[in-house]
PDB file of N, CA and C in Angstrom:
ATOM      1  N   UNK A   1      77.250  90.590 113.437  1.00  0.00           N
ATOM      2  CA  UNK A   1      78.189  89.479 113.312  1.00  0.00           C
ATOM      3  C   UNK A   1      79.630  89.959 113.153  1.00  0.00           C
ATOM      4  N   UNK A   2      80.129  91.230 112.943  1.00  0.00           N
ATOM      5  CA  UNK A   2      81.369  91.704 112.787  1.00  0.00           C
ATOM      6  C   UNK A   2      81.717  92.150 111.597  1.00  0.00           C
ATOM      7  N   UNK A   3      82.690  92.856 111.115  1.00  0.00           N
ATOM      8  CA  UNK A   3      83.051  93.566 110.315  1.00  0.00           C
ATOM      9  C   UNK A   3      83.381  92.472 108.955  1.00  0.00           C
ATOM     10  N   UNK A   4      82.827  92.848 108.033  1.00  0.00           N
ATOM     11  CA  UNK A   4      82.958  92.060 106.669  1.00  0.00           C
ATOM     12  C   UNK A   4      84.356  92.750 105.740  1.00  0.00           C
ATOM     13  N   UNK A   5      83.993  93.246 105.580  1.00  0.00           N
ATOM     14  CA  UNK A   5      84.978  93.701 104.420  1.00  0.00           C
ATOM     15  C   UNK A   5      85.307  95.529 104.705  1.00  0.00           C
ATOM     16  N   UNK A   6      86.751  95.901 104.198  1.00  0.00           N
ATOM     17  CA  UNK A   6      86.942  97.270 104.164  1.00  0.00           C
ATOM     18  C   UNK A   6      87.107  97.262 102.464  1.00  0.00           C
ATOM     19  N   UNK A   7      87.496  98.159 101.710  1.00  0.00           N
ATOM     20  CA  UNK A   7      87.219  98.540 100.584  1.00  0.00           C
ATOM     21  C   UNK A   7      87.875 100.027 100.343  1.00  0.00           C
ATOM     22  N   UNK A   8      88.900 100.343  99.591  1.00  0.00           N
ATOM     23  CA  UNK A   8      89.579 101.679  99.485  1.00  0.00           C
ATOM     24  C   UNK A   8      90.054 101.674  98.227  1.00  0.00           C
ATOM     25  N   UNK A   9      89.874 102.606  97.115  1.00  0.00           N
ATOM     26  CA  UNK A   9      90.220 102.903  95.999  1.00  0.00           C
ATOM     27  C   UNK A   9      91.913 103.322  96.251  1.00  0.00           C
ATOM     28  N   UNK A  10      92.628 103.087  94.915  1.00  0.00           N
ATOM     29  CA  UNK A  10      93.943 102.898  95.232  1.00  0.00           C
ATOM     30  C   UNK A  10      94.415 103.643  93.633  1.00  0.00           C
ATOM     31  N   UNK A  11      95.385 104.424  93.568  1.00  0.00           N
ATOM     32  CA  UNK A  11      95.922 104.732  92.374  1.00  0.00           C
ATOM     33  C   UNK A  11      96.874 103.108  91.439  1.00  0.00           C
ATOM     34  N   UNK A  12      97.710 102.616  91.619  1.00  0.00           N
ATOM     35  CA  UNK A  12      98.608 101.680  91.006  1.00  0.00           C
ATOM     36  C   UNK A  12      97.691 100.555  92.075  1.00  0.00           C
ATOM     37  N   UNK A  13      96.947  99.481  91.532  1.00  0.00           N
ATOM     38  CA  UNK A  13      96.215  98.199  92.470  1.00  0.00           C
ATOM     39  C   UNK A  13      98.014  97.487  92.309  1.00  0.00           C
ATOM     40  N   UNK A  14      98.449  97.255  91.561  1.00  0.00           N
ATOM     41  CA  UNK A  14      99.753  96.275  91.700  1.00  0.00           C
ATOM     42  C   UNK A  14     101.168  96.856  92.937  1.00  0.00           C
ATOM     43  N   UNK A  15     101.104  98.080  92.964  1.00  0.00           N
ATOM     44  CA  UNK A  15     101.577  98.433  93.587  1.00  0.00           C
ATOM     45  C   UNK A  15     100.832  98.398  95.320  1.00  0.00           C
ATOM     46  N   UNK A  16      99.807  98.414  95.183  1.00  0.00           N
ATOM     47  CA  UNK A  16      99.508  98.623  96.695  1.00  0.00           C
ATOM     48  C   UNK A  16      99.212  96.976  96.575  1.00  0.00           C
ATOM     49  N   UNK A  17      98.850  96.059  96.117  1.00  0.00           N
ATOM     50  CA  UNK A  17      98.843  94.810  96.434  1.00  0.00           C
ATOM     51  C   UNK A  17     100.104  94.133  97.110  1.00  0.00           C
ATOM     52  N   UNK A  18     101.421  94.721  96.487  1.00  0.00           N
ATOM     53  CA  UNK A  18     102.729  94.662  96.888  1.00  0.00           C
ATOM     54  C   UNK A  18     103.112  95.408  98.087  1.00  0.00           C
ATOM     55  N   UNK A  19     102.243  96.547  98.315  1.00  0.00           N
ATOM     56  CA  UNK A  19     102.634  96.776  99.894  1.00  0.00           C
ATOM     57  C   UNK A  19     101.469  96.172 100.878  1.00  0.00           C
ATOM     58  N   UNK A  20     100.426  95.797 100.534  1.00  0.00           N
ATOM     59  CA  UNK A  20      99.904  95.681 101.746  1.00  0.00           C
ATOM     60  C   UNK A  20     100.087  93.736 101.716  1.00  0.00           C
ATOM     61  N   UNK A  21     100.150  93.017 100.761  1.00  0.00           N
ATOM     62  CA  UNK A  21     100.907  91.514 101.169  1.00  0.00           C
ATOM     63  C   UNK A  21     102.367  91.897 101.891  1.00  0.00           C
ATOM     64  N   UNK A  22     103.363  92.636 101.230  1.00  0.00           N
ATOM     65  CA  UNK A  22     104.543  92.347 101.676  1.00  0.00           C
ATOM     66  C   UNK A  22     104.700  93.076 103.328  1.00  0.00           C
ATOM     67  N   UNK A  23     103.892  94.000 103.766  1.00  0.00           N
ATOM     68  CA  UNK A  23     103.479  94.713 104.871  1.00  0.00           C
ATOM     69  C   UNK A  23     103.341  93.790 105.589  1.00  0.00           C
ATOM     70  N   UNK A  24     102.012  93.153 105.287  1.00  0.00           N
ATOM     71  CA  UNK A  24     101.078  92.321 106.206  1.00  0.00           C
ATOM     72  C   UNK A  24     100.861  90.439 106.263  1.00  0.00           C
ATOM     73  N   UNK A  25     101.441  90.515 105.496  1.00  0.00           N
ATOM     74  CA  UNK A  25     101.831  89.158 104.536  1.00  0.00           C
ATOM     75  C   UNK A  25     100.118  88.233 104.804  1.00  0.00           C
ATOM     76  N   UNK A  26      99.404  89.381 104.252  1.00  0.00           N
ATOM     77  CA  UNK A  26      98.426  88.462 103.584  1.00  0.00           C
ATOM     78  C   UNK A  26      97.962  87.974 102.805  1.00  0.00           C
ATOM     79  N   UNK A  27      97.209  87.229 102.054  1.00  0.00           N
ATOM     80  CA  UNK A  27      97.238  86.662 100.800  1.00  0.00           C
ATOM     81  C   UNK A  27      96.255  87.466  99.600  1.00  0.00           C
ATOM     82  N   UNK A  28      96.016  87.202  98.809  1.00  0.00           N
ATOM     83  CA  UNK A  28      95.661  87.549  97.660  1.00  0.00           C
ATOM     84  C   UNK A  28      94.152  86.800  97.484  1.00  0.00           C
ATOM     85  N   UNK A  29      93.045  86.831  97.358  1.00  0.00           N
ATOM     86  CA  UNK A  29      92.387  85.410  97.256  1.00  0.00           C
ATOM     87  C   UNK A  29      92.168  85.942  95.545  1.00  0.00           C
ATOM     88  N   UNK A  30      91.820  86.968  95.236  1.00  0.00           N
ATOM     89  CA  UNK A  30      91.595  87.258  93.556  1.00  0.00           C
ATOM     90  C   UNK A  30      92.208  88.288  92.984  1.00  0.00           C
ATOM     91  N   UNK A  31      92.499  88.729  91.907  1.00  0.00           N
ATOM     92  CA  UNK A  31      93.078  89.439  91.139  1.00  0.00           C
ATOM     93  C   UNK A  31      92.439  89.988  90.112  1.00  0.00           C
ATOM     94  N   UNK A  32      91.838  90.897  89.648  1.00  0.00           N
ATOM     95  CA  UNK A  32      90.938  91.131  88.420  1.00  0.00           C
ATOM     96  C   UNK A  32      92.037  92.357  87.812  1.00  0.00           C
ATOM     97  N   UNK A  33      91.799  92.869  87.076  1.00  0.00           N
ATOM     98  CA  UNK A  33      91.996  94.234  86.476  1.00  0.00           C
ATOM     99  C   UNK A  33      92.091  95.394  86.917  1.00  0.00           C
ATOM    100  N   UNK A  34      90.505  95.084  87.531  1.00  0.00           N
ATOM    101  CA  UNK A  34      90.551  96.700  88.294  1.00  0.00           C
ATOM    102  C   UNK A  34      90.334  96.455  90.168  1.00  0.00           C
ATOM    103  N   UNK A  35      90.551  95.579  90.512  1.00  0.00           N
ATOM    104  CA  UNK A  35      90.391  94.764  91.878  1.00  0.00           C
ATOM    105  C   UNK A  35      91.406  93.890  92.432  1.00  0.00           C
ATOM    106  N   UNK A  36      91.550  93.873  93.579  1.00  0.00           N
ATOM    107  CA  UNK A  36      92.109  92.854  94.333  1.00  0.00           C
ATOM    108  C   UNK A  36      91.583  92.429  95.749  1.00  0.00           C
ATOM    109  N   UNK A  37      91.042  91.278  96.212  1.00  0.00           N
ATOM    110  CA  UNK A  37      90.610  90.905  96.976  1.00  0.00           C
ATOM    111  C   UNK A  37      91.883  90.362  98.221  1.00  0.00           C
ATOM    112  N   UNK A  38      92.115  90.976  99.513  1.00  0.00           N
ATOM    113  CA  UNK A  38      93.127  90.854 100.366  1.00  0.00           C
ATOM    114  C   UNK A  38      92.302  90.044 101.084  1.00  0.00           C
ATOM    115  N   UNK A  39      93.259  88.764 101.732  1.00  0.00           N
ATOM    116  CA  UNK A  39      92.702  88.048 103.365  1.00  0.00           C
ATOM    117  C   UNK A  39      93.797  87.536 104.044  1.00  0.00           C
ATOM    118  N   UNK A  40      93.338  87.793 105.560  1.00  0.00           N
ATOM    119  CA  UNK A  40      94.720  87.077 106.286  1.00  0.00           C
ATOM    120  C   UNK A  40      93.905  85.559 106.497  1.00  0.00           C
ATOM    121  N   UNK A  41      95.255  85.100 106.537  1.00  0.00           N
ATOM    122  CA  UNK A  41      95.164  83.498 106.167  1.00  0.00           C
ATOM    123  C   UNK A  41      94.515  83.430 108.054  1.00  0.00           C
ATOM    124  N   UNK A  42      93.295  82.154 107.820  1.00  0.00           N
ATOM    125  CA  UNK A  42      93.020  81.804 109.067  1.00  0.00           C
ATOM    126  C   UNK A  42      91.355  82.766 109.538  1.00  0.00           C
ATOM    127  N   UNK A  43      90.883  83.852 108.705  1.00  0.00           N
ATOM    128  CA  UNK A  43      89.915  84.301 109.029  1.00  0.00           C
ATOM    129  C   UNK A  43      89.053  84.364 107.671  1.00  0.00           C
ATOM    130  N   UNK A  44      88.617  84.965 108.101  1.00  0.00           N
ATOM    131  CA  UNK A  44      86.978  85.501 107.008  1.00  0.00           C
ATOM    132  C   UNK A  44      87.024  86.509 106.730  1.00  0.00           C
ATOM    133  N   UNK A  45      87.982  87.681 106.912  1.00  0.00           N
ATOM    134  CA  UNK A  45      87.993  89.167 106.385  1.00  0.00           C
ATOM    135  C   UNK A  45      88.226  89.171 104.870  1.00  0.00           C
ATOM    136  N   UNK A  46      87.977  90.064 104.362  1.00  0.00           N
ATOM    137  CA  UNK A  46      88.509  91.065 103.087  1.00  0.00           C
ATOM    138  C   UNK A  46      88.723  92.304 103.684  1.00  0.00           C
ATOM    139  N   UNK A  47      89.823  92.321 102.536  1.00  0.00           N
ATOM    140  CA  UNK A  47      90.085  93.733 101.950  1.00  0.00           C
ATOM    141  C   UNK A  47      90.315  93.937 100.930  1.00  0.00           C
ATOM    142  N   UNK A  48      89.810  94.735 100.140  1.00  0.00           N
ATOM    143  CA  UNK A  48      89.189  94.934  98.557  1.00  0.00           C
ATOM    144  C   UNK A  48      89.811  96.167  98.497  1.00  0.00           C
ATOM    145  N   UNK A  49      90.647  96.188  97.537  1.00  0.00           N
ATOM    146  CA  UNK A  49      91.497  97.127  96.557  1.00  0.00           C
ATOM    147  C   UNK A  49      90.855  97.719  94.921  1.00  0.00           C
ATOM    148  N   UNK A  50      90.399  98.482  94.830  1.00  0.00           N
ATOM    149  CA  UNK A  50      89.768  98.640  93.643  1.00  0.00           C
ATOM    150  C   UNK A  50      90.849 100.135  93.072  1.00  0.00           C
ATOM    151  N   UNK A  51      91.004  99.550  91.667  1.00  0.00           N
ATOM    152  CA  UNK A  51      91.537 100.901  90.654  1.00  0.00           C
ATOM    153  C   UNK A  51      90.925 102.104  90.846  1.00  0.00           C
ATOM    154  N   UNK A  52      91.538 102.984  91.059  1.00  0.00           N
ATOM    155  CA  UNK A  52      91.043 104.213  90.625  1.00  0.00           C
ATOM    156  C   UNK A  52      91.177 104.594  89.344  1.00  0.00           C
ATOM    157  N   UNK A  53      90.141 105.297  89.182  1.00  0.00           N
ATOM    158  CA  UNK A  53      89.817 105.959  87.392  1.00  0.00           C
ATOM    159  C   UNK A  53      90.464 107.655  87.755  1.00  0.00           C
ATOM    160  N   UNK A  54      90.736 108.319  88.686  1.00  0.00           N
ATOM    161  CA  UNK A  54      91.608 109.377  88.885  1.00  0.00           C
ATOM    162  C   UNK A  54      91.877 109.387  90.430  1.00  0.00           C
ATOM    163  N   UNK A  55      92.591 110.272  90.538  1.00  0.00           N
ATOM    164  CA  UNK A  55      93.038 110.450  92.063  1.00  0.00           C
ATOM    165  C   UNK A  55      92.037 110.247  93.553  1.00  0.00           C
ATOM    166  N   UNK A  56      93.780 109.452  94.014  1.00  0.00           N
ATOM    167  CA  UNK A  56      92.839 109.207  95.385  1.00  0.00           C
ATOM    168  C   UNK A  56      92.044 110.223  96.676  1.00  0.00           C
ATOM    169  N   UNK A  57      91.432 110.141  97.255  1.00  0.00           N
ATOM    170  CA  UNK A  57      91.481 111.379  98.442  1.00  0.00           C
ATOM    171  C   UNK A  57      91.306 110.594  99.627  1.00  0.00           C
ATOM    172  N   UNK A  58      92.160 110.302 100.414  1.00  0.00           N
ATOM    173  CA  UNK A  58      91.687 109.161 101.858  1.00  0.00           C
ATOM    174  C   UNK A  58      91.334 110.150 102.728  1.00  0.00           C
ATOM    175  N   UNK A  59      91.120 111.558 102.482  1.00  0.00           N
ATOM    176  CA  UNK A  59      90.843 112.530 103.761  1.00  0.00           C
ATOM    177  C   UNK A  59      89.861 111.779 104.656  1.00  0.00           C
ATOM    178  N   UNK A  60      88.706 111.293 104.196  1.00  0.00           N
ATOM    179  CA  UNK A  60      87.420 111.254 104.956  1.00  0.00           C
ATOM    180  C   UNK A  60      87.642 109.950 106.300  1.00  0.00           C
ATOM    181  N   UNK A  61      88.901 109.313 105.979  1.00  0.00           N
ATOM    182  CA  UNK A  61      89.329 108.146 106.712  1.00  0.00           C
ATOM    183  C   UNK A  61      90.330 108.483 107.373  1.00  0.00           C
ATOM    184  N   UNK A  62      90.306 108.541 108.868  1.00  0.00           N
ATOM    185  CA  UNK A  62      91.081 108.762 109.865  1.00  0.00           C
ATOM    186  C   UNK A  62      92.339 108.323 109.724  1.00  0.00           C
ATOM    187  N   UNK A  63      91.674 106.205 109.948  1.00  0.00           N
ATOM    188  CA  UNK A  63      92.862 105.612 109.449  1.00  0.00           C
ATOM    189  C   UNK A  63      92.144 104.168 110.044  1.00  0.00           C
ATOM    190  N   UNK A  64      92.890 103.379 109.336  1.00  0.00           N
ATOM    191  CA  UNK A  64      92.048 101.731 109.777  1.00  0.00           C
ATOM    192  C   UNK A  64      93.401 101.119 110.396  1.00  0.00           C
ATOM    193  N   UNK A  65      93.729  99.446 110.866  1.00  0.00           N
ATOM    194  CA  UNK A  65      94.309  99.380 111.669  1.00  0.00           C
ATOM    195  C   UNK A  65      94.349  97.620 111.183  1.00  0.00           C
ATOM    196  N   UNK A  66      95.651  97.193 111.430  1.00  0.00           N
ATOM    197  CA  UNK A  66      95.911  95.910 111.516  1.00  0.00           C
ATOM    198  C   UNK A  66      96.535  95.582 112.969  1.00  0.00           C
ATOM    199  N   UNK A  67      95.971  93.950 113.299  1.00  0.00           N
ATOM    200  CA  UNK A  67      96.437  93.967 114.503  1.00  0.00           C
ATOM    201  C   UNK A  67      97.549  92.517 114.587  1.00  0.00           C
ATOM    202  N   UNK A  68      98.533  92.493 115.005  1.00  0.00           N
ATOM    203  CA  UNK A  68      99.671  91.942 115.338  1.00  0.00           C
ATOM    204  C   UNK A  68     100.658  91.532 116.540  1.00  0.00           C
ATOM    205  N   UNK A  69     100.643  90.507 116.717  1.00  0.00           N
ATOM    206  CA  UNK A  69     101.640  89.977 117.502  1.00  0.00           C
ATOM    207  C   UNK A  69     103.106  90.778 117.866  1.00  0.00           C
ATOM    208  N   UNK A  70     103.615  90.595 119.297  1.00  0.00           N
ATOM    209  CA  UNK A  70     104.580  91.514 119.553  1.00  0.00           C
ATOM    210  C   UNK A  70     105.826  90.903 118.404  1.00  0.00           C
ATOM    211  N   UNK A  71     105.943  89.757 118.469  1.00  0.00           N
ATOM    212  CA  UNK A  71     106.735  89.316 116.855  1.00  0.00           C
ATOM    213  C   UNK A  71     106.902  90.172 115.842  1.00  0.00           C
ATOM    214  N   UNK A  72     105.597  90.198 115.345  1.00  0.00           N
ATOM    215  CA  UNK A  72     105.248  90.302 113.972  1.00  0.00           C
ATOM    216  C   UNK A  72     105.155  91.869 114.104  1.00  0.00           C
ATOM    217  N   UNK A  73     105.339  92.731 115.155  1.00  0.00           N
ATOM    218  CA  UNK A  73     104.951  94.084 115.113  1.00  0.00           C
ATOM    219  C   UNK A  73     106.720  94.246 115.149  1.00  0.00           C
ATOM    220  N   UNK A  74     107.749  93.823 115.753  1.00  0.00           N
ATOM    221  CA  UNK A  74     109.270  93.921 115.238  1.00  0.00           C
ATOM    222  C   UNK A  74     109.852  93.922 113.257  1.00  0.00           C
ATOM    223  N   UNK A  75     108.839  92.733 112.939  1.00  0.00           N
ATOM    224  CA  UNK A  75     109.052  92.594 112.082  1.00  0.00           C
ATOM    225  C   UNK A  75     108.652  93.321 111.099  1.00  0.00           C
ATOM    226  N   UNK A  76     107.196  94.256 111.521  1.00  0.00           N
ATOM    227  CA  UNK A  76     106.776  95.048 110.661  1.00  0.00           C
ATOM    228  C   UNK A  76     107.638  96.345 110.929  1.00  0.00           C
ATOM    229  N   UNK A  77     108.404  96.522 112.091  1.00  0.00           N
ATOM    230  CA  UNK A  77     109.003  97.965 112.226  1.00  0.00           C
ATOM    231  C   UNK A  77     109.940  97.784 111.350  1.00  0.00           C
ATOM    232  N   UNK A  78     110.574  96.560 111.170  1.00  0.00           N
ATOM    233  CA  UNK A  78     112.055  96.598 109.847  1.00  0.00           C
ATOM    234  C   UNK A  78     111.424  96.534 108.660  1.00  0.00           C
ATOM    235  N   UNK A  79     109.946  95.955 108.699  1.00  0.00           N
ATOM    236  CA  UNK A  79     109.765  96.512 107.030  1.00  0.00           C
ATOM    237  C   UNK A  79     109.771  97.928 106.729  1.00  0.00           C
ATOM    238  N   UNK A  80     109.119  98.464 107.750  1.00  0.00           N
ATOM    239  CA  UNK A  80     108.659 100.270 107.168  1.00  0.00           C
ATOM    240  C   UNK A  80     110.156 100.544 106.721  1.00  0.00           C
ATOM    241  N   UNK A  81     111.304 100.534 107.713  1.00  0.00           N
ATOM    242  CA  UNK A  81     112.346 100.974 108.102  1.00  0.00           C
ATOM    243  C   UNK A  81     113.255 100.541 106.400  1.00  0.00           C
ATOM    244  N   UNK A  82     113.451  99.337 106.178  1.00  0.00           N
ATOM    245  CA  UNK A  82     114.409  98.681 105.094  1.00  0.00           C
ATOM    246  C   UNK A  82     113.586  99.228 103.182  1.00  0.00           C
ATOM    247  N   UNK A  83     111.914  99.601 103.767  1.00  0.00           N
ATOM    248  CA  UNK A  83     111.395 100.189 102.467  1.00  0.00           C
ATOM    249  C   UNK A  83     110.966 101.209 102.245  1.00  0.00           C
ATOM    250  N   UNK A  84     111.288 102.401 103.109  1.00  0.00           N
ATOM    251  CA  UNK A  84     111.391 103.477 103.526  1.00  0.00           C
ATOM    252  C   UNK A  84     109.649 104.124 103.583  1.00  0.00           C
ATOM    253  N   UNK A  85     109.217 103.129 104.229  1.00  0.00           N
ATOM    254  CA  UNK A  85     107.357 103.345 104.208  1.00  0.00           C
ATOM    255  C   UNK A  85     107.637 104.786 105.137  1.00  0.00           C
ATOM    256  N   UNK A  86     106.297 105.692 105.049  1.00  0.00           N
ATOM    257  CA  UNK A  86     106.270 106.971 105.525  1.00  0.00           C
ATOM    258  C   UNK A  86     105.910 106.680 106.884  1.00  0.00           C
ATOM    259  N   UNK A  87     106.614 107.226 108.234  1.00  0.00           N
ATOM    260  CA  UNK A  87     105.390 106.888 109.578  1.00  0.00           C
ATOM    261  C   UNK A  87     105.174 107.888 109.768  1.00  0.00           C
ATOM    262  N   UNK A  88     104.039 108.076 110.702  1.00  0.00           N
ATOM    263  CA  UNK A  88     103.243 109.064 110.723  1.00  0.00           C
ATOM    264  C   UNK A  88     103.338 109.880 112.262  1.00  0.00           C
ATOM    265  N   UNK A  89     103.260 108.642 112.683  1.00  0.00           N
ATOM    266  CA  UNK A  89     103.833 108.814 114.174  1.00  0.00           C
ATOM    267  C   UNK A  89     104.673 107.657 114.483  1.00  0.00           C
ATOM    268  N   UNK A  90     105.859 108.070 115.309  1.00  0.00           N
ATOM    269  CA  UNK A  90     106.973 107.205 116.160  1.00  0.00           C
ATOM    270  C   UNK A  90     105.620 105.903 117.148  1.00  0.00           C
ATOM    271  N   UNK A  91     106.580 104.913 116.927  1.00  0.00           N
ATOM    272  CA  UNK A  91     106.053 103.408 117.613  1.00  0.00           C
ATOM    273  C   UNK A  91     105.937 104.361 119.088  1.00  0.00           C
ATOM    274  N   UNK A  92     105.138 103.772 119.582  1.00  0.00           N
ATOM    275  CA  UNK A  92     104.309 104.456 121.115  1.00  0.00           C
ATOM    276  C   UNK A  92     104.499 102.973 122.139  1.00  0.00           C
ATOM    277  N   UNK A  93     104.249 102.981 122.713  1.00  0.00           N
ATOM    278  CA  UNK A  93     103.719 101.768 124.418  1.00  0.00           C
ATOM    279  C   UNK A  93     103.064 102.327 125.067  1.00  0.00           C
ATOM    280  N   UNK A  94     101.635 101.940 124.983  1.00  0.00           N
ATOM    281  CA  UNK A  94     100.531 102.632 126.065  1.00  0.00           C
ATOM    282  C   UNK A  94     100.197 101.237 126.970  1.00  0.00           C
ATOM    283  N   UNK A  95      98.786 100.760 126.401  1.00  0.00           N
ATOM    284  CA  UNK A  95      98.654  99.503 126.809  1.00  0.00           C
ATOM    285  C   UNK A  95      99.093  98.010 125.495  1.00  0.00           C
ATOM    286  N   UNK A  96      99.519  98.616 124.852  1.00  0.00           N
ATOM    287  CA  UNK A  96     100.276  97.733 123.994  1.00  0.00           C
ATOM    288  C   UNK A  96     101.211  98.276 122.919  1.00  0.00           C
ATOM    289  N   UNK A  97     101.452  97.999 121.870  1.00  0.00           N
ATOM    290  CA  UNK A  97     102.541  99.115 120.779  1.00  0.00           C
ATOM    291  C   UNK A  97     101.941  99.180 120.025  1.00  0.00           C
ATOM    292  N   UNK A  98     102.168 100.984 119.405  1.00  0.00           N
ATOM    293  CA  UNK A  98     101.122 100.995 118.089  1.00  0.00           C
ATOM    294  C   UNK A  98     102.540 101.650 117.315  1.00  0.00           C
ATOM    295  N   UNK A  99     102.109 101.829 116.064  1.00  0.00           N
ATOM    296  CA  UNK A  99     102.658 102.552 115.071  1.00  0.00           C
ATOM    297  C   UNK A  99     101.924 102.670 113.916  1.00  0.00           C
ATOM    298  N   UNK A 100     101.988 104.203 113.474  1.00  0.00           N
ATOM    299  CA  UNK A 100     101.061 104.537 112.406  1.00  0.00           C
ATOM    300  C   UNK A 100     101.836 105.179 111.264  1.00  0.00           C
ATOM    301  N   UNK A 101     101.627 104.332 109.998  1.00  0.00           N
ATOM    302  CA  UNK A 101     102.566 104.591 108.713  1.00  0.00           C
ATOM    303  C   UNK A 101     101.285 105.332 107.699  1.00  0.00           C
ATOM    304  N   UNK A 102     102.132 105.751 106.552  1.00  0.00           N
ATOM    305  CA  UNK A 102     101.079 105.447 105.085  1.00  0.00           C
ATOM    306  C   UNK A 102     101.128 104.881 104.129  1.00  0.00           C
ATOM    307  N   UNK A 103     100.000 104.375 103.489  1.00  0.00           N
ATOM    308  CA  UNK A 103     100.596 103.170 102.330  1.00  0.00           C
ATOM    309  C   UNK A 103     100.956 104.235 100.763  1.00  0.00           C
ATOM    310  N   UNK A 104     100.579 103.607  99.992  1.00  0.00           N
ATOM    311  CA  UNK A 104     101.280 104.443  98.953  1.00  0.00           C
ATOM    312  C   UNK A 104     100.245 105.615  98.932  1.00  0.00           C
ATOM    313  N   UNK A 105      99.009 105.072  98.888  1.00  0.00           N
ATOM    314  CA  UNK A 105      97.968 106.760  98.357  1.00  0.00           C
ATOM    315  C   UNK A 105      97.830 107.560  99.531  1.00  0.00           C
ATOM    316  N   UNK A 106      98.702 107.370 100.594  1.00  0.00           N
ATOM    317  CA  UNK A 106      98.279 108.429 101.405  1.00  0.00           C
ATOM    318  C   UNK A 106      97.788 107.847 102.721  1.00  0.00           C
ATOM    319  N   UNK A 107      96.780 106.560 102.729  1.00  0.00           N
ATOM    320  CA  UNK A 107      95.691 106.329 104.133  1.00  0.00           C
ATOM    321  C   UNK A 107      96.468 105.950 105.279  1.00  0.00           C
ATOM    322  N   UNK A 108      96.451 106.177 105.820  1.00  0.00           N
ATOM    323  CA  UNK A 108      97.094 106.211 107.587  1.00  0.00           C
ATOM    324  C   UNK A 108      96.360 104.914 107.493  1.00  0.00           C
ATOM    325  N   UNK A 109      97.530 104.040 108.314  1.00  0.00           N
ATOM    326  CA  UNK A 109      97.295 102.244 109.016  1.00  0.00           C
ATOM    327  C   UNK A 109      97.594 102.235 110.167  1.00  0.00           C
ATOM    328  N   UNK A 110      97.230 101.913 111.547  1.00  0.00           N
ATOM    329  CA  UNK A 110      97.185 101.669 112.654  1.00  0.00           C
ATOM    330  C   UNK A 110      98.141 100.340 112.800  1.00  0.00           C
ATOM    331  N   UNK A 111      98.760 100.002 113.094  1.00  0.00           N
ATOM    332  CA  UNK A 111      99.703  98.807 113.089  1.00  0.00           C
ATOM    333  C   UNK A 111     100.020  98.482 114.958  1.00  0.00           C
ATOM    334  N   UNK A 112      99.020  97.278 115.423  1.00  0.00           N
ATOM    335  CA  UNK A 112      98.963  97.597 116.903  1.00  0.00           C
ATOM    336  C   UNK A 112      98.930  96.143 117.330  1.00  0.00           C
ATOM    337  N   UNK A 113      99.513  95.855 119.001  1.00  0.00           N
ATOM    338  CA  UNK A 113      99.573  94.544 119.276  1.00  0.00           C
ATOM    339  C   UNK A 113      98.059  94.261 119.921  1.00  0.00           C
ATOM    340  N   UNK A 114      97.398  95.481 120.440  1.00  0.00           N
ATOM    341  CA  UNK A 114      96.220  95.295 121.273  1.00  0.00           C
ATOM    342  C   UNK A 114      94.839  95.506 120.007  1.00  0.00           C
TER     343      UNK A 114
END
């Protein structure tokens, strides 16, 4: 039936809740302590933010990927740009535009119109 939920341990949850809404401007559906439940408005996904109890390691993850409108992929290039997010690689044009940043602990995001 398709992908349910992703799930990535995070050093500061308030801090990465603040980059990946203000990134992606998706919503919040819960808030706990040691959790945060992410969804873009209009689907059925999660993304689940959980505290870390010590340091992160995203080695084992390539990198996951949000997908966006040629709009909304302008708009995400002035966010990286105005909040000095890390990219990883320069915005590309193959068969559509990608660009790949990191969020605060490190994990590479795919940021793509296709």
């Amino acid at each position: 039936m398709g992908l349910f939920h992703v799930a990535i341990n995070v050093t500061d949850l308030d801090r990465s809740v603040r980059f990946y809404t203000g990134m992606f401007r998706i919503d919040v559906l819960r808030q706990e302590e040691d959790l945060a439940i992410l969804h873009t408005p209009g689907t059925e996904d999660s993304f689940v933010l959980f505290r870390a109890t010590g340091p992160v390691a995203p080695s084992g993850i390539a990198h996951f990927g949000f997908k966006v409108d040629d709009h909304n992929f302008d708009l995400a290039m002035d966010h990286v740009q105005k909040n000095g997010i890390t990219v990883v690689s320069a915005p590309v044009r193959a068969t559509g535009r990608f660009l790949y940043i990191e969020d605060p602990d490190g994990y590479v995001i795919q940021i793509s119109t296709v």
